[in-house]
N, C-alpha and C. Protein backbone atom coordinates (compact mmCIF):
# COMPACT_ATOMS: atom_id res chain seq x y z
N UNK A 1 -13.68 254.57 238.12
CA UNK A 1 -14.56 255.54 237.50
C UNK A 1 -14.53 255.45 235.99
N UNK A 2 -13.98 254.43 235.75
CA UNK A 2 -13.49 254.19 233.90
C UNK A 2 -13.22 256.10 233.42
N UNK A 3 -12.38 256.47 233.71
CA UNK A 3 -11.54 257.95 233.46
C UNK A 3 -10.71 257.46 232.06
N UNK A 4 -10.78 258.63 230.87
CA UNK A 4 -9.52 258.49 230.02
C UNK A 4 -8.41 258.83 230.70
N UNK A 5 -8.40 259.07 231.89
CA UNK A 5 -6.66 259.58 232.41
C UNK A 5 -6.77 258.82 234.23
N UNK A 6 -5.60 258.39 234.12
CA UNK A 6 -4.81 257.54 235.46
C UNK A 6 -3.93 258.49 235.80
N UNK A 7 -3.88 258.45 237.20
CA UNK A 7 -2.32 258.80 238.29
C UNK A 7 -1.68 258.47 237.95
N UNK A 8 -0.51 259.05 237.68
CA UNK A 8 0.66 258.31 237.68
C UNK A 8 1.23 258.55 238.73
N UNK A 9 1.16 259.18 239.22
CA UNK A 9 2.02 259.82 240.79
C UNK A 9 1.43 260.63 241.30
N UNK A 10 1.56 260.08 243.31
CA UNK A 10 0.44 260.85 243.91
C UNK A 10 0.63 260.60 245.28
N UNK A 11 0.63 261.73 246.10
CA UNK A 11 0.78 261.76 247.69
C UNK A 11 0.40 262.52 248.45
N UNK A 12 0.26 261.84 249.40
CA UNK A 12 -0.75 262.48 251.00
C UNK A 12 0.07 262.77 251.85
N UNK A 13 0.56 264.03 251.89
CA UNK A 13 1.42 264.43 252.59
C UNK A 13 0.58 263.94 254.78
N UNK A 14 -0.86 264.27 254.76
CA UNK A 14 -0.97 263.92 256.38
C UNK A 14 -2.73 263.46 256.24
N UNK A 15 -2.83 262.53 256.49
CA UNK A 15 -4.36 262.50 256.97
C UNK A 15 -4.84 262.31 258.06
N UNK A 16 -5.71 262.88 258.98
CA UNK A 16 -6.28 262.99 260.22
C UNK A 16 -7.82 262.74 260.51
N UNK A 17 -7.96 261.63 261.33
CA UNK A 17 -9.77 261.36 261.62
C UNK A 17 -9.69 261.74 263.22
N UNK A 18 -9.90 262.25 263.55
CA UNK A 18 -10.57 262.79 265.17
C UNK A 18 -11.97 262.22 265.34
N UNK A 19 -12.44 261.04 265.94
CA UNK A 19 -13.52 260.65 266.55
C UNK A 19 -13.92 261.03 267.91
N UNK A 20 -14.96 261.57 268.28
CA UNK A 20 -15.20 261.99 269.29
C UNK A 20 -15.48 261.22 270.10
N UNK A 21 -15.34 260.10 270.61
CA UNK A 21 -15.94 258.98 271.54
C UNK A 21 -16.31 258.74 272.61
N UNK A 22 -15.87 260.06 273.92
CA UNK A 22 -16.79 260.22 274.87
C UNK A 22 -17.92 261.02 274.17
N UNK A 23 -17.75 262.08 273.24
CA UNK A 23 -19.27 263.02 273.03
C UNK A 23 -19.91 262.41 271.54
N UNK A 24 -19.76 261.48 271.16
CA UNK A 24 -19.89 261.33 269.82
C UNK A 24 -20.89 261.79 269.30
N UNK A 25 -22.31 262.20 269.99
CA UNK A 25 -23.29 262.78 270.38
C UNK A 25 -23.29 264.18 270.36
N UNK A 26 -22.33 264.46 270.65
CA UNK A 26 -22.55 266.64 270.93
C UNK A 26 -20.87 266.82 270.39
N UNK A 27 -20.36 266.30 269.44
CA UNK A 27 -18.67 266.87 268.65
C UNK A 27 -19.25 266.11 267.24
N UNK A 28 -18.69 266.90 266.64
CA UNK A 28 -18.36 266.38 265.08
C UNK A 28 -17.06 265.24 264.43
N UNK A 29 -17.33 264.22 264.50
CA UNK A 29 -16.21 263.59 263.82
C UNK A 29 -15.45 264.61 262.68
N UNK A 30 -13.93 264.67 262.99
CA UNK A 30 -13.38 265.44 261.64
C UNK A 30 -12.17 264.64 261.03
N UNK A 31 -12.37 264.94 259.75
CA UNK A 31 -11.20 264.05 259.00
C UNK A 31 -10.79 265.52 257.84
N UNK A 32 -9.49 264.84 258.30
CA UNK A 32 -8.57 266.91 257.54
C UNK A 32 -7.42 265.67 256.72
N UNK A 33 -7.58 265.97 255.38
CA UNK A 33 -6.83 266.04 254.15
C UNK A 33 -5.84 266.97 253.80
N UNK A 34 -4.49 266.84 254.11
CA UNK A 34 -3.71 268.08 253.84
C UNK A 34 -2.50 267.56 253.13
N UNK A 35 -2.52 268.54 252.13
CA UNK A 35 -0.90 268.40 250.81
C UNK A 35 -1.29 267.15 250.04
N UNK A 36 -2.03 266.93 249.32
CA UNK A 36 -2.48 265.99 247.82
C UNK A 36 -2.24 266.45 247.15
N UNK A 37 -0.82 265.50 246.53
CA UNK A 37 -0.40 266.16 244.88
C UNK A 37 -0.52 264.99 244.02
N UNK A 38 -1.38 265.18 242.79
CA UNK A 38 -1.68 263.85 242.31
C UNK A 38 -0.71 264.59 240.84
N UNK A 39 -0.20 263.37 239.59
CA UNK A 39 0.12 263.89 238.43
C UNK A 39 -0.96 262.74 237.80
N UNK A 40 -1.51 263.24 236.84
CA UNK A 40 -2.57 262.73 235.87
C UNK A 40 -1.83 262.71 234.48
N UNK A 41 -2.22 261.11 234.15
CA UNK A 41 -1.84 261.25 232.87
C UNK A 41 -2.59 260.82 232.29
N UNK A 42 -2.74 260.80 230.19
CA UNK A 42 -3.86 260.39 229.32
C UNK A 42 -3.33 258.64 229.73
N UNK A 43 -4.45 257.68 229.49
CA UNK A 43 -4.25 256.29 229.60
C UNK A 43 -3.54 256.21 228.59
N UNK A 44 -3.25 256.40 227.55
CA UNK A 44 -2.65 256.24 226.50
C UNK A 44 -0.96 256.05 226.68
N UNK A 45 -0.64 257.05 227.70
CA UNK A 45 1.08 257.18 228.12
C UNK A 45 1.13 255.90 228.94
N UNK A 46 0.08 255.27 229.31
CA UNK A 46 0.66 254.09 230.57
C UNK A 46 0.74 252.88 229.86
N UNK A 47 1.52 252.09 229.72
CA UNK A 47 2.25 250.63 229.31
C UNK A 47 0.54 249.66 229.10
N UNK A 48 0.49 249.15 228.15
CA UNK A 48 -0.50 248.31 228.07
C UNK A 48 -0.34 247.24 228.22
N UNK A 49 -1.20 246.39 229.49
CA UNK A 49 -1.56 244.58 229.60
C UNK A 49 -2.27 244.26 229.16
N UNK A 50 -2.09 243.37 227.83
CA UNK A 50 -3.27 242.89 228.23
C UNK A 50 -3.90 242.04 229.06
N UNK A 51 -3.05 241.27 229.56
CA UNK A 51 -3.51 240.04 230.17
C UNK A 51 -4.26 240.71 231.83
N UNK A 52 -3.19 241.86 231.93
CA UNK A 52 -3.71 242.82 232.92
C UNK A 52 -5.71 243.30 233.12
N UNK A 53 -5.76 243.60 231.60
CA UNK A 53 -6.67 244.63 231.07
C UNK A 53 -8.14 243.72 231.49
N UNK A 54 -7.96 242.22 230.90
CA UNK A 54 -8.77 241.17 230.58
C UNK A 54 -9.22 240.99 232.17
N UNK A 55 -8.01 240.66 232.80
CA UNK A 55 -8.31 239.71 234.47
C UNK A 55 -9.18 241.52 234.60
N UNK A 56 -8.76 242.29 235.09
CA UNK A 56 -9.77 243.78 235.64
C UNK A 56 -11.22 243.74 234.82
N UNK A 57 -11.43 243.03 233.62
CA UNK A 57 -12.86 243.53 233.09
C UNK A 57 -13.28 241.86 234.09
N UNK A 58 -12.69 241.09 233.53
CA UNK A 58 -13.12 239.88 234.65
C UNK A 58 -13.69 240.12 236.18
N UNK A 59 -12.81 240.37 236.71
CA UNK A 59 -13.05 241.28 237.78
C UNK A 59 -14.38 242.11 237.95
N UNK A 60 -14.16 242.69 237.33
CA UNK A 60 -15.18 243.61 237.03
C UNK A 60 -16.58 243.72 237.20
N UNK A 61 -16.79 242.57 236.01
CA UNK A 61 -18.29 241.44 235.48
C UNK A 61 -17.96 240.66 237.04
N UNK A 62 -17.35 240.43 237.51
CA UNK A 62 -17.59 239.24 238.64
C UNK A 62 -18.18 240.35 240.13
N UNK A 63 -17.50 241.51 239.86
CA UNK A 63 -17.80 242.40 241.01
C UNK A 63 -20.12 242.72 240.81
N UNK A 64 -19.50 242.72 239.24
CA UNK A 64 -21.52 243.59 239.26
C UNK A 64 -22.12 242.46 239.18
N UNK A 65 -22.00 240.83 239.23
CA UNK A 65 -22.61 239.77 239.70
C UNK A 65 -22.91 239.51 240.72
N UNK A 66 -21.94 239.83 241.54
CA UNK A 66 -22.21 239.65 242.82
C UNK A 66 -22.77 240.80 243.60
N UNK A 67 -22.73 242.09 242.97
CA UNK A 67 -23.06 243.13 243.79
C UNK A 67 -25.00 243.00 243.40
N UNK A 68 -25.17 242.63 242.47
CA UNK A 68 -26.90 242.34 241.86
C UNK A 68 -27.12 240.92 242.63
N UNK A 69 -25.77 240.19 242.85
CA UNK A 69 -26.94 238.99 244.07
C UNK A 69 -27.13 239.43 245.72
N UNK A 70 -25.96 240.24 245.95
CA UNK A 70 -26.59 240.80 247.17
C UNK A 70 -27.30 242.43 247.29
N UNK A 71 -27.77 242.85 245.98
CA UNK A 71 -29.16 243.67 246.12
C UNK A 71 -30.08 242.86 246.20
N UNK A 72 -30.36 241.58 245.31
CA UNK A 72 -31.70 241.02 245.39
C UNK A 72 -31.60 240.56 246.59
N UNK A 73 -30.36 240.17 247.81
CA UNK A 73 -30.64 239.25 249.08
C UNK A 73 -30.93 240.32 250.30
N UNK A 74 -30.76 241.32 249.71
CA UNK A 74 -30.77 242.55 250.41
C UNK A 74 -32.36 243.15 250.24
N UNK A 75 -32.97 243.49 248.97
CA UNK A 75 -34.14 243.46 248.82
C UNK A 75 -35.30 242.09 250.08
N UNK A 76 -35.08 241.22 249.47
CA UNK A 76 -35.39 239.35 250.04
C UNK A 76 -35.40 240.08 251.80
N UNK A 77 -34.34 240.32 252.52
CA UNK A 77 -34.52 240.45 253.60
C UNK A 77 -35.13 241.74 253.79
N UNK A 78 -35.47 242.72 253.23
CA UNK A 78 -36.23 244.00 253.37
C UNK A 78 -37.44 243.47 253.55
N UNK A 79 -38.35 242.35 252.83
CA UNK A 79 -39.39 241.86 252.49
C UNK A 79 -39.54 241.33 253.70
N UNK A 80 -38.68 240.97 254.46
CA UNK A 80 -38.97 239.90 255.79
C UNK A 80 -38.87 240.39 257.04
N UNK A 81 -38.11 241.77 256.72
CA UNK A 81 -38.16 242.86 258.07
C UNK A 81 -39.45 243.37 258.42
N UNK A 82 -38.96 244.07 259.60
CA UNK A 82 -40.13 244.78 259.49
C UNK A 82 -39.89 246.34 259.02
N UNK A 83 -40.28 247.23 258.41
CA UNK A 83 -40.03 248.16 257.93
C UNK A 83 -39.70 249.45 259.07
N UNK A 84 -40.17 249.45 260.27
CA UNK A 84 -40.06 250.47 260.91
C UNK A 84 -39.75 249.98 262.30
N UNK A 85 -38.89 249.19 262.38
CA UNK A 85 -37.84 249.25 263.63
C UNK A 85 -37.11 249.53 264.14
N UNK A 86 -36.60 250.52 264.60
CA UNK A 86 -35.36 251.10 264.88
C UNK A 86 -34.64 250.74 266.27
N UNK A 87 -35.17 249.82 267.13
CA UNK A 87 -34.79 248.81 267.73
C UNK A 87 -33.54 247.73 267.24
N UNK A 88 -34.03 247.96 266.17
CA UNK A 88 -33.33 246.38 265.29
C UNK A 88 -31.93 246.83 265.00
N UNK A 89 -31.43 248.08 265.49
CA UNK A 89 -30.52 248.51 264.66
C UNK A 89 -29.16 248.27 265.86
N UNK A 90 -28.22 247.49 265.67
CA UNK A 90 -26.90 247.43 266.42
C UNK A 90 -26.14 248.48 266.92
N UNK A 91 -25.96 248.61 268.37
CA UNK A 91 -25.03 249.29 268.79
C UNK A 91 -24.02 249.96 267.64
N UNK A 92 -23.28 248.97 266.88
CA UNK A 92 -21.92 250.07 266.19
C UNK A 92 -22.79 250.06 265.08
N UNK A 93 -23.99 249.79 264.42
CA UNK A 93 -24.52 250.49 263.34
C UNK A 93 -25.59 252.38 264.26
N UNK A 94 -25.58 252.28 264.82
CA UNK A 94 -26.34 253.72 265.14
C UNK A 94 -24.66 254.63 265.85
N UNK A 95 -23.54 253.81 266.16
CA UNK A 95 -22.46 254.67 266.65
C UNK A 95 -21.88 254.95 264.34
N UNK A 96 -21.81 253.91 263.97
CA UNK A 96 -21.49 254.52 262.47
C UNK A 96 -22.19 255.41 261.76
N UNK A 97 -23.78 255.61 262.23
CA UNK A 97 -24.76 256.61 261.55
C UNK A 97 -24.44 257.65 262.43
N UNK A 98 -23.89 257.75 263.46
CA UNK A 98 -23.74 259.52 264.05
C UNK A 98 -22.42 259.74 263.81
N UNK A 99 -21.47 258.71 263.70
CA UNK A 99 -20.02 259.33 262.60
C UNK A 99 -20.14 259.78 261.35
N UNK A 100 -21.19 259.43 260.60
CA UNK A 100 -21.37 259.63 259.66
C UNK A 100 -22.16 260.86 259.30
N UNK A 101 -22.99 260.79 260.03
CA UNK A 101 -23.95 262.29 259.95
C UNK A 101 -23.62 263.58 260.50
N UNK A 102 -22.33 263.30 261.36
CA UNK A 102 -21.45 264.92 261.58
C UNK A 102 -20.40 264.41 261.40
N UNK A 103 -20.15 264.21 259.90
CA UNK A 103 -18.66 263.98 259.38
C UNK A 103 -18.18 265.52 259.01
N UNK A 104 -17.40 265.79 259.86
CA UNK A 104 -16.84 267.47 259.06
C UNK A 104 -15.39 267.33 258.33
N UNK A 105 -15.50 267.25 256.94
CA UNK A 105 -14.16 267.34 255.91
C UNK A 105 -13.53 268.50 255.95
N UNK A 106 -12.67 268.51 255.82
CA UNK A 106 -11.48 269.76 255.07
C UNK A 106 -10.41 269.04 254.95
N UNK A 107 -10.35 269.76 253.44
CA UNK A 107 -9.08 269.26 252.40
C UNK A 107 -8.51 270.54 252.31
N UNK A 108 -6.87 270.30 252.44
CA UNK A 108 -6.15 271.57 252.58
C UNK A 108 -5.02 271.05 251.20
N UNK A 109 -4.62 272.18 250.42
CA UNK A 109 -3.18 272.42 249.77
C UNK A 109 -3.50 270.84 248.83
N UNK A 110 -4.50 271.14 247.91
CA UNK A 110 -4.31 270.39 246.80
C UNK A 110 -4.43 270.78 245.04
N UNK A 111 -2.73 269.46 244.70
CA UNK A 111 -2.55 270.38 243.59
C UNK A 111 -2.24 268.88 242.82
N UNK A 112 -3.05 269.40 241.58
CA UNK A 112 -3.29 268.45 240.54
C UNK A 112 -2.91 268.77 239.63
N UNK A 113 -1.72 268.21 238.92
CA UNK A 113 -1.59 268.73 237.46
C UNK A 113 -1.59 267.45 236.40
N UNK A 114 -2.15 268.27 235.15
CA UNK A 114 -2.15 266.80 234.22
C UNK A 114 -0.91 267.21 233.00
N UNK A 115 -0.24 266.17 232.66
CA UNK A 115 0.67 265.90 231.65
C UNK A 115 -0.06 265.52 230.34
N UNK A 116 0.48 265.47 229.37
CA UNK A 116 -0.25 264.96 227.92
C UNK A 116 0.84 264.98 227.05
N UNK A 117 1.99 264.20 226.91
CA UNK A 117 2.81 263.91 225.79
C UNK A 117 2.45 262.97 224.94
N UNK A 118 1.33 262.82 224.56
CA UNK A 118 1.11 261.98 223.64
C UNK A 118 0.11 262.31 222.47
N UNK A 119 -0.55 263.07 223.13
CA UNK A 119 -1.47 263.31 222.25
C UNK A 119 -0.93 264.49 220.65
N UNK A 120 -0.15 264.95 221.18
CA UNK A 120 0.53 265.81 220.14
C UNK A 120 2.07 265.53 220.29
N UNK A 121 2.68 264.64 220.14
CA UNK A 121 4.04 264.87 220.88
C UNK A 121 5.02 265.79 220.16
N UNK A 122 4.88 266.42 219.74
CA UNK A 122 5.70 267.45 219.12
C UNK A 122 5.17 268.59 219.76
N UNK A 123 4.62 268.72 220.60
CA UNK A 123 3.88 270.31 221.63
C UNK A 123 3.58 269.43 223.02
N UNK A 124 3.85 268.67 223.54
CA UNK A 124 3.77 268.30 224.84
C UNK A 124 3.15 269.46 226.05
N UNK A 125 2.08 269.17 226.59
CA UNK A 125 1.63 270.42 227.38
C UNK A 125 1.11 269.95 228.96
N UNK A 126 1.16 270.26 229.64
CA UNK A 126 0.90 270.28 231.11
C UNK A 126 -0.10 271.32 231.81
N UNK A 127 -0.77 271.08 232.63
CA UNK A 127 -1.76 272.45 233.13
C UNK A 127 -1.97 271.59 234.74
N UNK A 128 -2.29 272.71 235.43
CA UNK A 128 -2.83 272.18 236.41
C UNK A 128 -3.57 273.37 237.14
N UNK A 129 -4.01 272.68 238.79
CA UNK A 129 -4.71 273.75 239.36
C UNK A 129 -4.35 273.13 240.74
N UNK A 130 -4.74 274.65 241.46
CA UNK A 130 -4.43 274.38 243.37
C UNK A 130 -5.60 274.56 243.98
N UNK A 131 -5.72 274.01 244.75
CA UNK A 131 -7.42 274.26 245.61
C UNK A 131 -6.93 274.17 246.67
N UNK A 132 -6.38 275.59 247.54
CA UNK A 132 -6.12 275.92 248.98
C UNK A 132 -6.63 275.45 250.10
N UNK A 133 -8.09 275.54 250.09
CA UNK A 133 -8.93 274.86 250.83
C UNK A 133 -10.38 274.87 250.68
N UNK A 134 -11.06 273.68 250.76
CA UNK A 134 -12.63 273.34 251.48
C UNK A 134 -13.35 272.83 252.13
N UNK A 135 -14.13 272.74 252.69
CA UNK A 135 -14.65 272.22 253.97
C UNK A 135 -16.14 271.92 254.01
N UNK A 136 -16.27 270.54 254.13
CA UNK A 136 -17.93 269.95 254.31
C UNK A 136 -18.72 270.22 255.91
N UNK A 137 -19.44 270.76 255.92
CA UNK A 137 -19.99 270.60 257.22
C UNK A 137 -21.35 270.13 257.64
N UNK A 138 -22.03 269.53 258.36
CA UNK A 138 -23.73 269.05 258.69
C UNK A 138 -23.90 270.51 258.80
N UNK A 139 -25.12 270.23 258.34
CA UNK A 139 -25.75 271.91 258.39
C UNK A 139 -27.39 271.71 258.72
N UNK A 140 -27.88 272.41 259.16
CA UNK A 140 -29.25 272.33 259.58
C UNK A 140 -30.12 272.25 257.75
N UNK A 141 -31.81 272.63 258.04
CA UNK A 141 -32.34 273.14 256.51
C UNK A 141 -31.82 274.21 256.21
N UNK A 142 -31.29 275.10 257.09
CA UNK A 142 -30.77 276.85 256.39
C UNK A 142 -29.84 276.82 256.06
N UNK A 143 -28.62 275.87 255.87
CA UNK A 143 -27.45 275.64 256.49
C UNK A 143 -26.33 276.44 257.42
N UNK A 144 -27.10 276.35 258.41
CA UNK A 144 -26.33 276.96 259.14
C UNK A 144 -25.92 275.35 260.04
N UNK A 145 -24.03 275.69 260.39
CA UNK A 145 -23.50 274.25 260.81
C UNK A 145 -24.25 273.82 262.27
N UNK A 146 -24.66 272.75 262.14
CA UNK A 146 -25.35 272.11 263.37
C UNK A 146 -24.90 270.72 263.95
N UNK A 147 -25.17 270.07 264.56
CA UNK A 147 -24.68 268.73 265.13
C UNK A 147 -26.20 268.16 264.97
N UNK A 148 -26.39 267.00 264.21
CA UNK A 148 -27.17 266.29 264.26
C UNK A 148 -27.52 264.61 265.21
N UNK A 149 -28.93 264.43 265.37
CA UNK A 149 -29.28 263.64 266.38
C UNK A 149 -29.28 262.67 265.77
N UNK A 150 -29.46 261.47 266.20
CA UNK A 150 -29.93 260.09 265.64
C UNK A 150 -31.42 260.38 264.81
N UNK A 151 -32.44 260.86 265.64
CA UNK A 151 -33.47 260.88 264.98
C UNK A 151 -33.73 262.15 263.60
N UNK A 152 -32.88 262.65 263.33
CA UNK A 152 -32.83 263.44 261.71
C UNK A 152 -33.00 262.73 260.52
N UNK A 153 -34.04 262.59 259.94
CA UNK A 153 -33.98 261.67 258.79
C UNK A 153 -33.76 262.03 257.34
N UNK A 154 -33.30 263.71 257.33
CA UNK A 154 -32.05 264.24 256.53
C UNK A 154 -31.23 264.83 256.61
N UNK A 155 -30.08 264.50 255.97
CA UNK A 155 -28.46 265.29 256.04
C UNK A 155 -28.57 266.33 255.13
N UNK A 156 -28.02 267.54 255.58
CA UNK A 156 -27.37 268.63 255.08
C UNK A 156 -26.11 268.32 254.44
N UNK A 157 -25.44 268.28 253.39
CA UNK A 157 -23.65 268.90 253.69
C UNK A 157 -23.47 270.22 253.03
């Protein structure tokens, strides 16, 4: 996300995906996030590579090269499809679009605090915050929570 501040330390106390796979159709896939404690620090406190710094922008430029040759090959085959087939679409690509379209989140007991000894180091200060809990759900247009079909051609969250 190019952030002025990195993790320095950080853990998942439990993560849970429940796929519904006899009903995948009439249950909500759920994935529950519980106890994330991350410590944030300014980039400035973390040890500098360069040789590190260089290979990641390398990286980088090599990732958005290649990600712009397979939009244009991706475009290229849009041009050669047919636009309204839904035939065409694979068994585990229409089982990944109904995991995906009643994905129900909740993140429980997360606490983030950030450090900053550097920026003043003679007043060193820390802050943080807790977010008990929240929860994504498919929701109809009113949002009220619903289970969606294959044929919905928009998501609520």
């Amino acid at each position: 996300l190019n952030l002025p501040v990195t993790i320095s330390l950080g853990y998942l106390e439990k993560l849970t995906l429940q796929v519904p796979w006899k009903n995948i159709y009439k249950q909500a896939t759920k994935a529950t996030i519980d106890g994330l404690f991350l410590l944030v620090v300014p980039k400035t406190e973390v040890e500098y590579d360069a040789k590190r710094d260089e290979k990641e922008q390398h990286e980088a430029k090599m990732k958005e090269v290649h990600q712009i040759e397979e939009l244009r090959k991706e475009q290229e085959a849009l041009k050669n499809a047919k636009a309204s087939n839904k035939n065409s679409d694979t068994f585990v690509e229409r089982m990944q679009l109904q995991v995906i379209r009643n994905l129900e989140l909740s993140i429980r007991n997360i606490h983030v605090v950030y450090e900053d000894k550097s920026t003043k180091p003679n007043h060193p200060f820390a802050f943080g915050f807790t977010l008990h809990y929240i929860t994504l759900h498919t929701t109809n247009p009113d949002w009220q929570p619903t289970i969606l079909t294959e044929d919905t051609p928009l998501i609520h969250k």
